[in-house]
Protein backbone atom coordinates (compact mmCIF):
# COMPACT_ATOMS: atom_id res chain seq x y z
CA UNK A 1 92.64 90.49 89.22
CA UNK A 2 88.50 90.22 89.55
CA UNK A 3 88.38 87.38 91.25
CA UNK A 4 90.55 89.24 94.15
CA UNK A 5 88.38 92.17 94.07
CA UNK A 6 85.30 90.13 94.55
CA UNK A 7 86.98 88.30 97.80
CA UNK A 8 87.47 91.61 99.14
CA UNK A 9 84.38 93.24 98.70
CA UNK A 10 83.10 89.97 100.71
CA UNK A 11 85.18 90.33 103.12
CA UNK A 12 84.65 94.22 103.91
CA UNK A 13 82.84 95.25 107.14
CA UNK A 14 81.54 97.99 104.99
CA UNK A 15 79.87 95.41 102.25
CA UNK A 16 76.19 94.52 103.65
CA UNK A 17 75.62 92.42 100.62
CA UNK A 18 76.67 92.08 96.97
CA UNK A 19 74.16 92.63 94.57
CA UNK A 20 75.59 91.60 91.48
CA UNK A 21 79.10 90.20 89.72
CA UNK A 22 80.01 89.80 85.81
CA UNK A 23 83.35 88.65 85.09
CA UNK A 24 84.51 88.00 81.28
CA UNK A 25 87.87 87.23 80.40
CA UNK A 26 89.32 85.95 76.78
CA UNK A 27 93.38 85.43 77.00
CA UNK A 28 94.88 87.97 78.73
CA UNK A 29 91.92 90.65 78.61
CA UNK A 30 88.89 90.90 81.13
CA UNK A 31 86.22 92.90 82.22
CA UNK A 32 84.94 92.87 85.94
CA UNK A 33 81.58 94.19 86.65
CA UNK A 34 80.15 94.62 90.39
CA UNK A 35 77.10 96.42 92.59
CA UNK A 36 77.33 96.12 96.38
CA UNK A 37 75.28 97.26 98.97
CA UNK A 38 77.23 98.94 101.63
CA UNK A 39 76.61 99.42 105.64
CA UNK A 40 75.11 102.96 106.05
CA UNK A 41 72.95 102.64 102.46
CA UNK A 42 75.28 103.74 100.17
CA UNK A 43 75.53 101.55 97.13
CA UNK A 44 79.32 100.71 95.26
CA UNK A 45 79.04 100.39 91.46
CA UNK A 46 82.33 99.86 89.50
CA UNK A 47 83.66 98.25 86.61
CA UNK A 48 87.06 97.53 85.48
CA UNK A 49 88.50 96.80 81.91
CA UNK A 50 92.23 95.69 81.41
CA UNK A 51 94.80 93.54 79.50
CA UNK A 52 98.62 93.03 79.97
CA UNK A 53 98.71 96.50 78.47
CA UNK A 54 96.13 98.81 80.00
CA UNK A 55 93.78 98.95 83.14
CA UNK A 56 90.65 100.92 83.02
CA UNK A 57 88.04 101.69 85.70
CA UNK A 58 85.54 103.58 87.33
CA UNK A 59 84.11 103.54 91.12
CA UNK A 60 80.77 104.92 91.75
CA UNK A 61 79.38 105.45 95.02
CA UNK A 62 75.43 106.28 95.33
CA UNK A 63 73.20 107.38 97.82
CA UNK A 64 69.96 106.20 95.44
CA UNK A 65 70.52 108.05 92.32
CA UNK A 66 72.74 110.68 94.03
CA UNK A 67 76.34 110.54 93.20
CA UNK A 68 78.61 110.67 96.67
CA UNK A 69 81.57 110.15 95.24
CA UNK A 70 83.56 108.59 92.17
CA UNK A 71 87.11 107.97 91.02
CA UNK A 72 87.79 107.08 87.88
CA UNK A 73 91.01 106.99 85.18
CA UNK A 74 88.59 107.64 81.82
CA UNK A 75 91.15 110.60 79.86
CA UNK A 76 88.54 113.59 79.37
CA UNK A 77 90.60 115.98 82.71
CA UNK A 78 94.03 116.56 81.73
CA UNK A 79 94.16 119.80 84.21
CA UNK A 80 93.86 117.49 87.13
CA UNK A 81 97.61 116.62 88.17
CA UNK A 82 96.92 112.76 88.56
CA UNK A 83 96.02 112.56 84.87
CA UNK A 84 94.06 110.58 84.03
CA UNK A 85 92.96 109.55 87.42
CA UNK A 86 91.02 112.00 88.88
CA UNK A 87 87.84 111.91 92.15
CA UNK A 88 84.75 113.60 91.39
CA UNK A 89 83.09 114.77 94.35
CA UNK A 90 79.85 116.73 93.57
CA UNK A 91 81.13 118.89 90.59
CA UNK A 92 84.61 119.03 91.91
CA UNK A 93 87.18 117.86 90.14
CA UNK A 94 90.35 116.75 91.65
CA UNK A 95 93.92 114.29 91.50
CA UNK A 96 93.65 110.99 92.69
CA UNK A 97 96.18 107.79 92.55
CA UNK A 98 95.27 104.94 90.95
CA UNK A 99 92.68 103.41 92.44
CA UNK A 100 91.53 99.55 93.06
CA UNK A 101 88.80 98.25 95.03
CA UNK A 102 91.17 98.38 98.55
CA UNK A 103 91.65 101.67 98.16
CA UNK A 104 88.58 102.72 97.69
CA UNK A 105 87.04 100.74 100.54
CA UNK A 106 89.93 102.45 102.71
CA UNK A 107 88.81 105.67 101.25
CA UNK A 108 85.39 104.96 102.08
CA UNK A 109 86.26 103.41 105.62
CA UNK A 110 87.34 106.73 106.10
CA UNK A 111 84.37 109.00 104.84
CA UNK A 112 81.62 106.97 106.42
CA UNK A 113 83.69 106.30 109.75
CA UNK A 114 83.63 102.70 110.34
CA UNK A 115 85.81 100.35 112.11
């Protein structure tokens, strides 16, 4: 739910500010849309499309225009054993659950080292 996700990006010790939020929803469909600044400079892009039917999204992490790291569930790696949500960390390629914005803040937690 966007809403949700917003509350816990302002609620993360990693979150130094959000930048930006777009929300749009029309019956049962939405699209969530959000840029944070994070602790140790990083920024957090992501978006997030769904309906009763489908959920689709995509979590950038930058370092400026540098991509760190970025999970996603678009359909274009059906190698990767998690299809079709897969990490991309530099050009590797690899499984992944299915990620929300909690996970990926644990994930994160966990890369940069914070409490």
């Amino acid at each position: 739910m966007p809403v949700s996700d917003i509350n816990t990006l302002r609620n993360s010790k990693l979150v130094k500010r959000i930048v930006q939020t777009q929300v749009d929803s029309t019956g049962d469909a939405y699209v969530l849309k959000a840029r944070a600044e994070l602790v140790n400079g990083w920024s957090l892009h992501f978006w997030e499309h769904g309906t009763s039917k489908i959920r689709r999204y995509s979590f950038h992490v930058l370092l400026g225009r540098r991509m760190v790291v970025r999970w996603d569930n678009a359909p274009h790696h059906p190698e990767v054993q998690s299809f079709p949500h897969h990490r991309h960390a530099g050009r590797t390629i690899e499984a992944s659950k299915d990620m929300t914005v909690e996970l990926v803040l644990a994930e994160l937690q966990a890369m940069i080292g914070k409490d």
